[in-house]
PDB file of N, CA and C in Angstrom:
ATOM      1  N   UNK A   1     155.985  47.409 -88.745  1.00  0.00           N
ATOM      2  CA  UNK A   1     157.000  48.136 -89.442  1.00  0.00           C
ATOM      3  C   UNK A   1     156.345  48.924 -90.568  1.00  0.00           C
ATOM      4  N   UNK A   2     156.846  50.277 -91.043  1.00  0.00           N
ATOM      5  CA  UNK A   2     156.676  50.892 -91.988  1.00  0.00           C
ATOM      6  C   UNK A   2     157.269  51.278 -92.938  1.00  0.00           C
ATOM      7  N   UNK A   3     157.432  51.328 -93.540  1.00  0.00           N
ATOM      8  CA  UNK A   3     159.000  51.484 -94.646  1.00  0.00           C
ATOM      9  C   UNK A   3     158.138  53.108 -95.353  1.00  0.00           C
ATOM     10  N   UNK A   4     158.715  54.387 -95.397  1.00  0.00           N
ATOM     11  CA  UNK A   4     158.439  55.496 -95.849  1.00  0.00           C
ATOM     12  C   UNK A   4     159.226  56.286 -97.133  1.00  0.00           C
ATOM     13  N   UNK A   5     159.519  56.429 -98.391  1.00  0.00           N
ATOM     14  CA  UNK A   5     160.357  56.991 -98.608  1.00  0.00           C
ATOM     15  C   UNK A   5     160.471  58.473 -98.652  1.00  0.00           C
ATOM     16  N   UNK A   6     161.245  58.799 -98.259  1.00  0.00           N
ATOM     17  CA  UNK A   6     161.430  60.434 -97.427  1.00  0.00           C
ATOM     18  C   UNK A   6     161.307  61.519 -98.381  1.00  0.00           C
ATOM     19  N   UNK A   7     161.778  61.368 -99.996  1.00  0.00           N
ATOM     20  CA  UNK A   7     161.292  62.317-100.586  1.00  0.00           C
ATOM     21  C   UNK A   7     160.352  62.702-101.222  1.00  0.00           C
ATOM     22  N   UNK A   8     159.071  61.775-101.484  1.00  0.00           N
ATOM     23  CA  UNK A   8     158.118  62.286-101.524  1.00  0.00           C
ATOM     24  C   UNK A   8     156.504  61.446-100.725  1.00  0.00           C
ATOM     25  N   UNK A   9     157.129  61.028 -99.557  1.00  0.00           N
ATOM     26  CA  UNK A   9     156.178  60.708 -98.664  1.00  0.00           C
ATOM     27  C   UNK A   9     155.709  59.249 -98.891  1.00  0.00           C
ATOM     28  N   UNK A  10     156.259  58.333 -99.939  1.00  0.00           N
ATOM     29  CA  UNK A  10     155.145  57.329-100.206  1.00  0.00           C
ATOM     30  C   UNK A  10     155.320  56.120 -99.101  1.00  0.00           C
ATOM     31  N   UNK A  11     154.653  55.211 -98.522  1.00  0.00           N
ATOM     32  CA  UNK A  11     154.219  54.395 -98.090  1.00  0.00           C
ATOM     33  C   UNK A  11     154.828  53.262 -98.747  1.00  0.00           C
ATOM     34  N   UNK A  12     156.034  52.690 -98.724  1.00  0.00           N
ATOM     35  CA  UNK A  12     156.555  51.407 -99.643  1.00  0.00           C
ATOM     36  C   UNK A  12     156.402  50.411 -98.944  1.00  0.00           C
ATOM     37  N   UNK A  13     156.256  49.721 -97.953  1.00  0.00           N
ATOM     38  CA  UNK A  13     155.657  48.631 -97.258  1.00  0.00           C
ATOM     39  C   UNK A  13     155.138  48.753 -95.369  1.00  0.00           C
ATOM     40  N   UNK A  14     154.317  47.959 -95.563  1.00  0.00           N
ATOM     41  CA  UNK A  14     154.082  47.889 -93.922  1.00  0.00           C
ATOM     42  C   UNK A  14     153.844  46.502 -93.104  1.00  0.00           C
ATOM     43  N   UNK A  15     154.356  46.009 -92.480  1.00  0.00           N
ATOM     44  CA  UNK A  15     153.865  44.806 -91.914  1.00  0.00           C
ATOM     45  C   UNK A  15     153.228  45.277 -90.155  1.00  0.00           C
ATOM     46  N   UNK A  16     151.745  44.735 -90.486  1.00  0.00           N
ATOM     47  CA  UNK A  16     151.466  44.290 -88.881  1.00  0.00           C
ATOM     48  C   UNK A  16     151.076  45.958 -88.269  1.00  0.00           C
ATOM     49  N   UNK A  17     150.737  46.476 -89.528  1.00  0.00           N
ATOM     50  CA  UNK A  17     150.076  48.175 -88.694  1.00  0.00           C
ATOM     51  C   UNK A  17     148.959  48.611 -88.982  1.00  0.00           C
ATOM     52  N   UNK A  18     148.086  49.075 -87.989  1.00  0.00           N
ATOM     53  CA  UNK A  18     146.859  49.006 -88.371  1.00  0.00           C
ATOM     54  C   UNK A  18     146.654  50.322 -89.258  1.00  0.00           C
ATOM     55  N   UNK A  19     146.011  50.454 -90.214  1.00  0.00           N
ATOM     56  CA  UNK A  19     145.767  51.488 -90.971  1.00  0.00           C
ATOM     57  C   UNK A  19     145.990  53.046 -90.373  1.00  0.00           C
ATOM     58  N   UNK A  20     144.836  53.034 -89.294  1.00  0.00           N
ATOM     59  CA  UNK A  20     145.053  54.571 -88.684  1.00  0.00           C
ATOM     60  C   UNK A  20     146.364  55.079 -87.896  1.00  0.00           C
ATOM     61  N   UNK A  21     147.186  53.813 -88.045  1.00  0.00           N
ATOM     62  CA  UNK A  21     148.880  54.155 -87.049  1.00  0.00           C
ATOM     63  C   UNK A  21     149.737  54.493 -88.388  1.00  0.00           C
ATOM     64  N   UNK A  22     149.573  53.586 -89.512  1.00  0.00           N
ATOM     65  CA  UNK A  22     150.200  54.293 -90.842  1.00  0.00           C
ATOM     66  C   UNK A  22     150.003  55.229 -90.699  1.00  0.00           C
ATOM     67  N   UNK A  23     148.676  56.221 -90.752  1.00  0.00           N
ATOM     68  CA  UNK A  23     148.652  57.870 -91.147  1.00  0.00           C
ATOM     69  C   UNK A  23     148.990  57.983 -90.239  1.00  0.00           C
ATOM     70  N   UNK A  24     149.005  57.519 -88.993  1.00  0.00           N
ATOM     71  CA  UNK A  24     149.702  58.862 -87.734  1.00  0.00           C
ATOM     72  C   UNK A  24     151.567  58.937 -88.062  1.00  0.00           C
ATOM     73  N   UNK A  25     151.833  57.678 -88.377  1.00  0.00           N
ATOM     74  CA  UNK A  25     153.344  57.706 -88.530  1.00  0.00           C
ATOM     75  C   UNK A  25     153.433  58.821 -89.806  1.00  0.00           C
ATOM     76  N   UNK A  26     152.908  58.950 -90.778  1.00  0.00           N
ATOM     77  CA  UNK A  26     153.355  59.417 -92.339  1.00  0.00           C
ATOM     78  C   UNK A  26     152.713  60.821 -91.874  1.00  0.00           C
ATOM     79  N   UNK A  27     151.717  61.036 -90.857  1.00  0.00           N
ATOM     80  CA  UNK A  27     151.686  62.652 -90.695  1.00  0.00           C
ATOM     81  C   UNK A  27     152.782  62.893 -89.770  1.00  0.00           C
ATOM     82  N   UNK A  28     154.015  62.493 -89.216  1.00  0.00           N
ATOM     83  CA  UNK A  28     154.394  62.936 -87.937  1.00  0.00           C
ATOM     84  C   UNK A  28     156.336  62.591 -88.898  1.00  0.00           C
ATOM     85  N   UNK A  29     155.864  62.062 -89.878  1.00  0.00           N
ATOM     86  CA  UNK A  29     157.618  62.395 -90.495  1.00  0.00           C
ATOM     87  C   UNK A  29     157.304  63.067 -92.056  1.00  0.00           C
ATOM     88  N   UNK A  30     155.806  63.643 -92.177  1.00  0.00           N
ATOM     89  CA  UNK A  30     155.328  64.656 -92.904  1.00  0.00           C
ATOM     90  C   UNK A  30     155.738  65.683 -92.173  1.00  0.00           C
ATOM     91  N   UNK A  31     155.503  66.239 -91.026  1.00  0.00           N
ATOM     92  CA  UNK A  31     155.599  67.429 -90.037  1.00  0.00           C
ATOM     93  C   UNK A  31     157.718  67.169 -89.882  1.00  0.00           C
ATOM     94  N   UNK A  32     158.279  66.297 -89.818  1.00  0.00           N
ATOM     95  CA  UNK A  32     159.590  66.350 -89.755  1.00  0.00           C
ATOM     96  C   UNK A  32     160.410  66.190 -90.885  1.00  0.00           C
ATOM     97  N   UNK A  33     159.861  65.921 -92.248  1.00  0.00           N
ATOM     98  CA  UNK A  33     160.283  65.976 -93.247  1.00  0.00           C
ATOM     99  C   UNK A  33     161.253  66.421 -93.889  1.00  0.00           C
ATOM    100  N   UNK A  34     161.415  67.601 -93.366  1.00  0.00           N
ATOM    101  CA  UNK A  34     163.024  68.070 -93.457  1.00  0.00           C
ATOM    102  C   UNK A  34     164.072  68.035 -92.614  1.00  0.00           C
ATOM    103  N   UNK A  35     163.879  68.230 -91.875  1.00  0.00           N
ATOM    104  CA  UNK A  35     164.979  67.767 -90.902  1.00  0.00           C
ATOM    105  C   UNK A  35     165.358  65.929 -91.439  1.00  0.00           C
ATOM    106  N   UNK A  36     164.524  64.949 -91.076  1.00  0.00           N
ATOM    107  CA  UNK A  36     165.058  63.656 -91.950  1.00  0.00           C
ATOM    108  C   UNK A  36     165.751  63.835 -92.726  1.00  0.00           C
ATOM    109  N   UNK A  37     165.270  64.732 -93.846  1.00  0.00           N
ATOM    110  CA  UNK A  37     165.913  64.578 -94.942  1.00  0.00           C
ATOM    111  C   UNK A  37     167.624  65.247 -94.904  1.00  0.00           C
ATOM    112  N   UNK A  38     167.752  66.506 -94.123  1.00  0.00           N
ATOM    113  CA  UNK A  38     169.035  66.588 -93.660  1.00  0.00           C
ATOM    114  C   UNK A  38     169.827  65.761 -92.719  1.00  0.00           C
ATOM    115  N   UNK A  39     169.188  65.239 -91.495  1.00  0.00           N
ATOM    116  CA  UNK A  39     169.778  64.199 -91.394  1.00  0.00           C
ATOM    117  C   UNK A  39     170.252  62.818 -92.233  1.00  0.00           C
ATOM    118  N   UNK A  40     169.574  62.438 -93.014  1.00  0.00           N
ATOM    119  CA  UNK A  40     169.763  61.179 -93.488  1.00  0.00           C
ATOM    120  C   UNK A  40     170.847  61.551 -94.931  1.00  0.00           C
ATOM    121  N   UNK A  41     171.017  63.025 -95.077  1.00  0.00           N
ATOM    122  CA  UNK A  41     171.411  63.304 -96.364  1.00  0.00           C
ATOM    123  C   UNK A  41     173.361  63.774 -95.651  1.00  0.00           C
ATOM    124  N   UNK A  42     173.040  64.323 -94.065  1.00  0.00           N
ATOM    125  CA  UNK A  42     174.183  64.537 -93.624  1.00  0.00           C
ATOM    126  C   UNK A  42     174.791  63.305 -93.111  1.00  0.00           C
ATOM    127  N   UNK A  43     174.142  61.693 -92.547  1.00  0.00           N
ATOM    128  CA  UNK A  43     174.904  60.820 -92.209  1.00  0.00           C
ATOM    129  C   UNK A  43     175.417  59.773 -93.490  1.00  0.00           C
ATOM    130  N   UNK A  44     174.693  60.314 -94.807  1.00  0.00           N
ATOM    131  CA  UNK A  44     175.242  59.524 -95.998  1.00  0.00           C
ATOM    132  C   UNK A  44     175.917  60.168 -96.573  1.00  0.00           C
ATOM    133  N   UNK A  45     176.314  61.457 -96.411  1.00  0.00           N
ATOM    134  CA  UNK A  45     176.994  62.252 -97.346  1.00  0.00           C
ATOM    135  C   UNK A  45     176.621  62.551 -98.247  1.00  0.00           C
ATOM    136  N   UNK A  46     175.244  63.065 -98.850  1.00  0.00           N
ATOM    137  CA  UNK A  46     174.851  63.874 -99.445  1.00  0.00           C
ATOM    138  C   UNK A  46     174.710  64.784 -99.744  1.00  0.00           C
TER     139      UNK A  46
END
């Protein structure tokens, strides 16, 4: 598991991932970054 927070990229916990799968996950919702952030901002009502 990775826990990411979406507005400015940080890394808040990980269990059980090997280092080089962290950066592939945090470059690949770096590259989707906005869109998340409209999604997650349109299913909370933000």
């Amino acid at each position: 598991m990775v826990k990411i927070q979406l507005d400015d990229l940080r890394v808040i916990e990980t269990r059980e991932v090997p280092p080089h799968e962290v950066k592939r996950i945090l470059r690949i919702v770096e590259d989707n970054q906005k869109l998340l952030m409209e999604a997650w901002c349109d299913y909370f009502g933000y």
